[in-house]
Protein backbone atom coordinates (compact mmCIF):
# COMPACT_ATOMS: atom_id res chain seq x y z
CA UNK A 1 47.18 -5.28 -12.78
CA UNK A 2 47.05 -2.48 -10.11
CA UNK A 3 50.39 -2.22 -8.47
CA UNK A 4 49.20 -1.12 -5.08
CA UNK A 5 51.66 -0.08 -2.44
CA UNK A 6 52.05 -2.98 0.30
CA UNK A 7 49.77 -2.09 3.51
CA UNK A 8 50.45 -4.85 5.86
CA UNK A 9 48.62 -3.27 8.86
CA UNK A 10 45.58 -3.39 6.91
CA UNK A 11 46.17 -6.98 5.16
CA UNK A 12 47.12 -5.63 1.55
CA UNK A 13 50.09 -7.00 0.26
CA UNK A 14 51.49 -7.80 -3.50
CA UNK A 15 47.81 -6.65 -4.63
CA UNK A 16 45.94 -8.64 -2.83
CA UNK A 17 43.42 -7.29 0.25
CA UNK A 18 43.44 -10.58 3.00
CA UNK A 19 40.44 -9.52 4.11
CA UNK A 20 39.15 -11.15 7.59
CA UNK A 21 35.49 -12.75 8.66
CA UNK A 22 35.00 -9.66 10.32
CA UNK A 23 35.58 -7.57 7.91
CA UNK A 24 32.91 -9.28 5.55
CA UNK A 25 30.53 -9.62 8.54
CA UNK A 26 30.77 -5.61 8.62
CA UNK A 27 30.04 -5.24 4.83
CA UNK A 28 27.66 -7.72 4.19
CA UNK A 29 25.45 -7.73 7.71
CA UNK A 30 23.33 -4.91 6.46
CA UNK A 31 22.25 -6.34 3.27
CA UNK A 32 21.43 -9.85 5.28
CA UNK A 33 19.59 -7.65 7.94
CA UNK A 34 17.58 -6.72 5.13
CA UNK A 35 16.16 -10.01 3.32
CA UNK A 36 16.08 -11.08 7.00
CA UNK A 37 13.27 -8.44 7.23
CA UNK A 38 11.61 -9.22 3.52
CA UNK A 39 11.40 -12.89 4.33
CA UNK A 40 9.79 -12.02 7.77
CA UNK A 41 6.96 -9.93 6.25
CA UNK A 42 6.33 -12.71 3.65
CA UNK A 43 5.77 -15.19 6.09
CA UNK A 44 3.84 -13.55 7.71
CA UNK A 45 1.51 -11.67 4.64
CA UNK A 46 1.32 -15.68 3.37
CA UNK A 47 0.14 -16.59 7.42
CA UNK A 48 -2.18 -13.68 6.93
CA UNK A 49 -4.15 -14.75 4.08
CA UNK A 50 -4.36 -18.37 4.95
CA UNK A 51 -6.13 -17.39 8.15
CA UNK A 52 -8.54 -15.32 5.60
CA UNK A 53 -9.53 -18.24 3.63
CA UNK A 54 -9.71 -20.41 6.96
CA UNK A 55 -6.83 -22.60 5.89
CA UNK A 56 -6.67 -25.31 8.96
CA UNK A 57 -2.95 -25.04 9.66
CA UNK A 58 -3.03 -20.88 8.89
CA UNK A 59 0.27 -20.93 11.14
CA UNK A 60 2.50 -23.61 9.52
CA UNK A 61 4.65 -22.60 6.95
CA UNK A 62 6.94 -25.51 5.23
CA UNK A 63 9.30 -23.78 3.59
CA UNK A 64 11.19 -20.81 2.58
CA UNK A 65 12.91 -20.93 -1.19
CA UNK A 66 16.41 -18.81 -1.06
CA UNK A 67 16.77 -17.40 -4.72
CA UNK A 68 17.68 -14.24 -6.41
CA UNK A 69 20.63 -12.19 -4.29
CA UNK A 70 22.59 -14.35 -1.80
CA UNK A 71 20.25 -17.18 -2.12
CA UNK A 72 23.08 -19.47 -2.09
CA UNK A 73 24.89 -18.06 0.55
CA UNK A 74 25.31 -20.30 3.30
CA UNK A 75 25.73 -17.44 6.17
CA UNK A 76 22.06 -16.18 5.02
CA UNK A 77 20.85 -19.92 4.86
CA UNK A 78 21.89 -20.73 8.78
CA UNK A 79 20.71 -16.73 10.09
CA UNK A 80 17.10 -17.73 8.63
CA UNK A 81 17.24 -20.86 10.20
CA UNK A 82 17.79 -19.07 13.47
CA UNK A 83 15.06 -17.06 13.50
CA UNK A 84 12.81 -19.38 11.93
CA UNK A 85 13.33 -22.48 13.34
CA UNK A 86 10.03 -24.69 12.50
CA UNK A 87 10.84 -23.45 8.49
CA UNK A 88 12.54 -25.72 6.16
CA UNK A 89 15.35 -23.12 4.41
CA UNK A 90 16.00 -24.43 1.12
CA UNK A 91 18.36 -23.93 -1.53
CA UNK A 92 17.71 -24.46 -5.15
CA UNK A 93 20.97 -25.55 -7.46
CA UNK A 94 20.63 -22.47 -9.28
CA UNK A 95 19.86 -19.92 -6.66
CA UNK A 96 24.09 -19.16 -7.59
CA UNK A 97 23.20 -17.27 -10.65
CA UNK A 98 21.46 -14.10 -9.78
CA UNK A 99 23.47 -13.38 -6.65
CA UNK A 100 25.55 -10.33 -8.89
CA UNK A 101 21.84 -8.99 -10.17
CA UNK A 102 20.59 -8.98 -6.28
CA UNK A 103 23.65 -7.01 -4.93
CA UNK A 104 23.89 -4.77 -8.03
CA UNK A 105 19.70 -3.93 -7.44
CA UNK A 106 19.94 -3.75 -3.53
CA UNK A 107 21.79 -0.45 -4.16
CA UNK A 108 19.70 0.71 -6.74
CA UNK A 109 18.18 4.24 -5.52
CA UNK A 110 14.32 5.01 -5.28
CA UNK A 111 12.26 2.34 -7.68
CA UNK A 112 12.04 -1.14 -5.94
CA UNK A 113 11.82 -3.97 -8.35
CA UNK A 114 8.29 -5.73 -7.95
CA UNK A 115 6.71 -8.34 -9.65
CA UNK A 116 3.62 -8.94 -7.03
CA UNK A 117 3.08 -8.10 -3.61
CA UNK A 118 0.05 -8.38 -0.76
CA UNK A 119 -1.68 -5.31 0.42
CA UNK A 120 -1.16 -5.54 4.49
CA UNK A 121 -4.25 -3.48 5.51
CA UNK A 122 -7.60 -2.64 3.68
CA UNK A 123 -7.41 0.90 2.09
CA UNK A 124 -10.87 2.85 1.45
CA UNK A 125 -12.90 6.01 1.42
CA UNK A 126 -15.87 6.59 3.68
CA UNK A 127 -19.16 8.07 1.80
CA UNK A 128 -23.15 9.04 2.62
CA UNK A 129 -25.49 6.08 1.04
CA UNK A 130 -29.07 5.73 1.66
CA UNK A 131 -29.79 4.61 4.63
CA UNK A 132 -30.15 0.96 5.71
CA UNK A 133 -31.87 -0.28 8.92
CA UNK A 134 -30.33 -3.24 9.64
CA UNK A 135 -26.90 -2.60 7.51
CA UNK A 136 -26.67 1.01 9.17
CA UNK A 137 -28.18 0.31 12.47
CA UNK A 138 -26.46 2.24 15.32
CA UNK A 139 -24.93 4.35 13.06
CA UNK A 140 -26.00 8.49 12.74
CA UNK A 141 -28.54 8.96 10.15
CA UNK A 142 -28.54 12.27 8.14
CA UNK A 143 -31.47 13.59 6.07
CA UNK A 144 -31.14 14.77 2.86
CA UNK A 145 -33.46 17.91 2.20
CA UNK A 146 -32.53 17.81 -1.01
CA UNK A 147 -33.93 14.98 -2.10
CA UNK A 148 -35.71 13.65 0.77
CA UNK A 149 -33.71 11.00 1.27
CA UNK A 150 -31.29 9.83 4.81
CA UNK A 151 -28.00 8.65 4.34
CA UNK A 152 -25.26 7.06 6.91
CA UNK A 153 -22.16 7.34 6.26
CA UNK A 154 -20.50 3.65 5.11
CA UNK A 155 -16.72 2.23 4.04
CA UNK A 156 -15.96 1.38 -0.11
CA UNK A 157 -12.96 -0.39 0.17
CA UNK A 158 -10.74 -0.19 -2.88
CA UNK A 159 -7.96 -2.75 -1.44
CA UNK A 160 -8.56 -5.35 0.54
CA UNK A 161 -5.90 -6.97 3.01
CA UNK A 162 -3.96 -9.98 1.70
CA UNK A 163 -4.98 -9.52 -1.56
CA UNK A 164 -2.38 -9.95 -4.38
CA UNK A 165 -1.96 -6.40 -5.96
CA UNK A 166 -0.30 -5.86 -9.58
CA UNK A 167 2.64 -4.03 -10.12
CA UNK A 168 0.49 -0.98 -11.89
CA UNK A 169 -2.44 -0.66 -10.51
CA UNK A 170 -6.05 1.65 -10.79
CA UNK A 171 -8.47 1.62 -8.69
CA UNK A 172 -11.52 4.15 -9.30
CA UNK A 173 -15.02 4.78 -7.96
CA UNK A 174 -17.58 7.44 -8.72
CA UNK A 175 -19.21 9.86 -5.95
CA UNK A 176 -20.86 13.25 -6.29
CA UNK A 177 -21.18 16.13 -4.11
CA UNK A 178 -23.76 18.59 -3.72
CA UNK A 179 -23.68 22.22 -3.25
CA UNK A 180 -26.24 24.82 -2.68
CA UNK A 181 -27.34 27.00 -6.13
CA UNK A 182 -25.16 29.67 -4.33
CA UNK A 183 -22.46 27.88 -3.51
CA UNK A 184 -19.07 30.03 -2.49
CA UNK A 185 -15.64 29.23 -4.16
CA UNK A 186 -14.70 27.87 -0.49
CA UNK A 187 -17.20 25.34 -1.33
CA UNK A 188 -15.36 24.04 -4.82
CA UNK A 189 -11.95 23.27 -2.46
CA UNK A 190 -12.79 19.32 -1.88
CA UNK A 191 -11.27 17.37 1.25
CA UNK A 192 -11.69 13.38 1.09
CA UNK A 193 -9.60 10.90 2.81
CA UNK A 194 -8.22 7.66 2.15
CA UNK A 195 -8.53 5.65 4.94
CA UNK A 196 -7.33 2.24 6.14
CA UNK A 197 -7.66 -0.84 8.44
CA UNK A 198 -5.92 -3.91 10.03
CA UNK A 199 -8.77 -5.31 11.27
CA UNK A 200 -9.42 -8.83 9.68
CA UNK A 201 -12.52 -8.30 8.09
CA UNK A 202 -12.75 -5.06 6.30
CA UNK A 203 -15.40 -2.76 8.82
CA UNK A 204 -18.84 -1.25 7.32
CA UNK A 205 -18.48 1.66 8.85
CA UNK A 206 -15.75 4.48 9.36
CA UNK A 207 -14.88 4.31 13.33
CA UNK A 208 -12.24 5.80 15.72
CA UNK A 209 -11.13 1.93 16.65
CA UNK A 210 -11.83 0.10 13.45
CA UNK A 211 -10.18 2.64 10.54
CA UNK A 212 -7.92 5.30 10.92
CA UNK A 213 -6.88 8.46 8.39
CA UNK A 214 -4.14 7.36 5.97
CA UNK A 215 -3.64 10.73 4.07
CA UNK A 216 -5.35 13.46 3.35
CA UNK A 217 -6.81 14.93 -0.28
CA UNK A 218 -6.76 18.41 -1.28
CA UNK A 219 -8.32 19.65 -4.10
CA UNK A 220 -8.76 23.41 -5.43
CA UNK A 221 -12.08 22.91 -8.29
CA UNK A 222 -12.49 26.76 -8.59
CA UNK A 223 -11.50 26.81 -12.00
CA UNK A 224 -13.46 23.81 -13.22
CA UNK A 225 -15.67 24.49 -15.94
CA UNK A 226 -19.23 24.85 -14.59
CA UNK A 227 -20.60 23.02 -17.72
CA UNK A 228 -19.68 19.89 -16.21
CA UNK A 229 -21.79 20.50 -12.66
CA UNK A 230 -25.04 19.51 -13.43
CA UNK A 231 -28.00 21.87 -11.89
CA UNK A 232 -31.08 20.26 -10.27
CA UNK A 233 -33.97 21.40 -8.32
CA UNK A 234 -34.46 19.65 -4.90
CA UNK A 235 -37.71 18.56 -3.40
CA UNK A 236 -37.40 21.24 -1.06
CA UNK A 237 -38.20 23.90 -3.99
CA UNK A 238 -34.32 25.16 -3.90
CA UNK A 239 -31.82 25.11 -6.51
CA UNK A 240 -28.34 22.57 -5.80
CA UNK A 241 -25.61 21.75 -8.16
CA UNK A 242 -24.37 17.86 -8.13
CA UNK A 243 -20.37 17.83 -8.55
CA UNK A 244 -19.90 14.30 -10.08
CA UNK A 245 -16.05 12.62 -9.78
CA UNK A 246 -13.95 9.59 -9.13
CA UNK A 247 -11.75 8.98 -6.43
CA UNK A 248 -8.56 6.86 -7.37
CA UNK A 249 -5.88 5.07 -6.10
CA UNK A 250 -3.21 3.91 -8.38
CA UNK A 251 -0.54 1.36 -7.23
CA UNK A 252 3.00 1.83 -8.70
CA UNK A 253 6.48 -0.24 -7.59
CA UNK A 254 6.76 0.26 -3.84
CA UNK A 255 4.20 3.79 -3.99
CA UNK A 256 0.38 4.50 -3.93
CA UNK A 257 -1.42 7.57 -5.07
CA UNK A 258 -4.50 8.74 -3.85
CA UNK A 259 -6.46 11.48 -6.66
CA UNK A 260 -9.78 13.15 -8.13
CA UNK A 261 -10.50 12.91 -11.15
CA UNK A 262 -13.02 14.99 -13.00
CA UNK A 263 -14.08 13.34 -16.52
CA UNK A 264 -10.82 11.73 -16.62
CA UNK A 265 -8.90 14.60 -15.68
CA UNK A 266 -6.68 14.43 -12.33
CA UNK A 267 -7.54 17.24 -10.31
CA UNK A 268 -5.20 17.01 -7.99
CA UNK A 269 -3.18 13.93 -6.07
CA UNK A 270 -1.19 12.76 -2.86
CA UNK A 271 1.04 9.80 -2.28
CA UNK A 272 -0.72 7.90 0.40
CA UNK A 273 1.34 5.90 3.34
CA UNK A 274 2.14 2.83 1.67
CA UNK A 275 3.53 -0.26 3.43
C-alpha cells in the first residue's frame, strides 16, 4: 500500500485520488474523440460500397456493434448515438472483456493493429497501350517508330475503391521501357507515379479532374546489369533496348509502398499517401 501524503486540494486523501466527472471527461475525451472518428469512416466505407454494388437502401445503416476498447462504456454508447441518430448502438454482453487490451493498444506507438480494412480511393499507374478507337477516343495518340505501332496513354488500377484489402498485401504488374541503342545514363534514372482517384468508377484514362499524383517513384538503374535489357532492332532500321520491370504496391498495417522491381529485385521504393 502506497502511503501517499494527504492532498485535499487536489482530492487525495488516506490513498485514495476522489477524482471528479471532469477530471475523467479530460482523460478519457481524446480516446472517445478517436473511435468517434473510426466508427465515422466505417459507416461511411460500408455506405460506400453498397452504393457500388447498387444496394437499394445504400444509405441505411442498422446498426453499429460496440466491442473491443470501451465497447461497454456507456458515455461512448450515448456520444455515438448523438451523432448518429438513425443507427441502432448496440452492446454485446461481452464487449466488457477487451476494454484493458483496447486502452493498452490505443497507446501503442507506430504499427496499428489491422485485421481488414477498405481501400477509400482507387490507386493505379498510367501506361502507353496500343491504341483503341473507340476505348481511346479523344484521347492523344502517339506513334511508335519503333515498332510502328500508336499508343494512348490508359489507367491499370492495382486497388480499387471499397474493396476489402488484406493485412499484407502485393500487388505487381509488368511494363517495359524503351531506350534508344545509345541511350545516356540520364536515361536509366526511371520516374513513374502512383496515382489515385475518388471518383466512383475507376477512370480509363489519366486526367487533371478524374486522377491526381499520389507519390512519386525514383529510381537510379545505372548500375543494372545490361544482360538483363534485351536489344532489338525497330522497324525503323535503328537499334532500341526494351527495359522490362514490375511496378508494385505492397500493403502493410496502416502503410503502402510503391516500388520497381527488376527480376524480383526492388530497385528502389517510396511509401505512398495512404488513407
Amino acid at each position: 500500500m502506497a502511503d501517499l501524503k494527504d492532498d485535499l486540494v487536489n482530492g487525495l486523501q488516506s490513498n485514495t485520488w476522489n477524482m471528479k466527472g471532469d477530471d475523467m471527461k479530460a482523460i478519457f475525451d481524446p480516446l472517445i474523440t478517436d473511435i468517434e472518428r473510426l466508427v465515422d469512416d466505417q459507416v461511411n466505407l460500408v455506405k460506400v460500397k453498397r452504393m457500388q454494388e447498387s444496394h437499394p437502401k445504400a444509405n441505411e445503416i442498422k446498426a453499429i456493434f460496440l466491442v473491443e476498447g470501451f465497447g461497454a462504456s456507456e458515455y461512448l454508447k450515448t456520444r455515438l448515438e448523438e451523432i448518429h441518430p438513425d443507427i441502432q448502438i448496440i452492446q454485446p454482453h461481452d464487449a466488457w472483456s477487451a476494454i484493458v487490451k483496447g486502452a493498452v493498444l490505443s497507446r501503442l506507438p507506430q504499427e496499428a493493429v489491422i485485421v481488414s480494412t477498405q481501400a477509400t480511393r482507387h490507386y493505379g499507374v498510367s501506361a502507353m497501350e496500343l491504341h483503341d478507337e473507340e476505348i481511346d477516343k479523344g484521347q492523344l495518340k502517339v506513334f511508335d517508330v519503333s515498332d510502328g505501332k500508336s499508343r494512348a496513354k490508359r489507367m491499370t488500377w492495382y486497388i480499387y475503391r471499397g474493396e476489402d484489402l488484406k493485412r499484407s498485401q502485393t500487388m505487381k504488374f509488368p511494363f517495359y521501357r524503351t531506350l534508344p541503342e545509345t541511350y545516356t545514363p540520364t536515361d536509366l534514372i526511371f520516374t513513374d507515379e502512383l496515382i489515385q482517384s475518388e471518383n466512383k468508377v475507376p477512370p480509363t484514362h489519366p486526367s487533371p479532374t478524374a486522377t491526381k499524383t499520389n507519390c512519386v517513384l525514383n529510381v537510379d538503374l545505372r548500375d543494372v546489369d545490361k544482360g538483363h535489357f534485351r536489344k532489338r532492332l525497330g522497324l525503323d532500321g535503328q537499334g532500341y533496348w526494351d527495359v522490362y520491370y514490375d511496378l508494385v504496391v505492397t500493403i502493410q498495417p496502416a502503410i503502402m509502398k510503391f516500388s520497381l522491381e527488376i527480376r524480383g529485385k526492388e530497385m528502389g521504393c517510396v511509401e505512398a499517401n495512404y488513407e
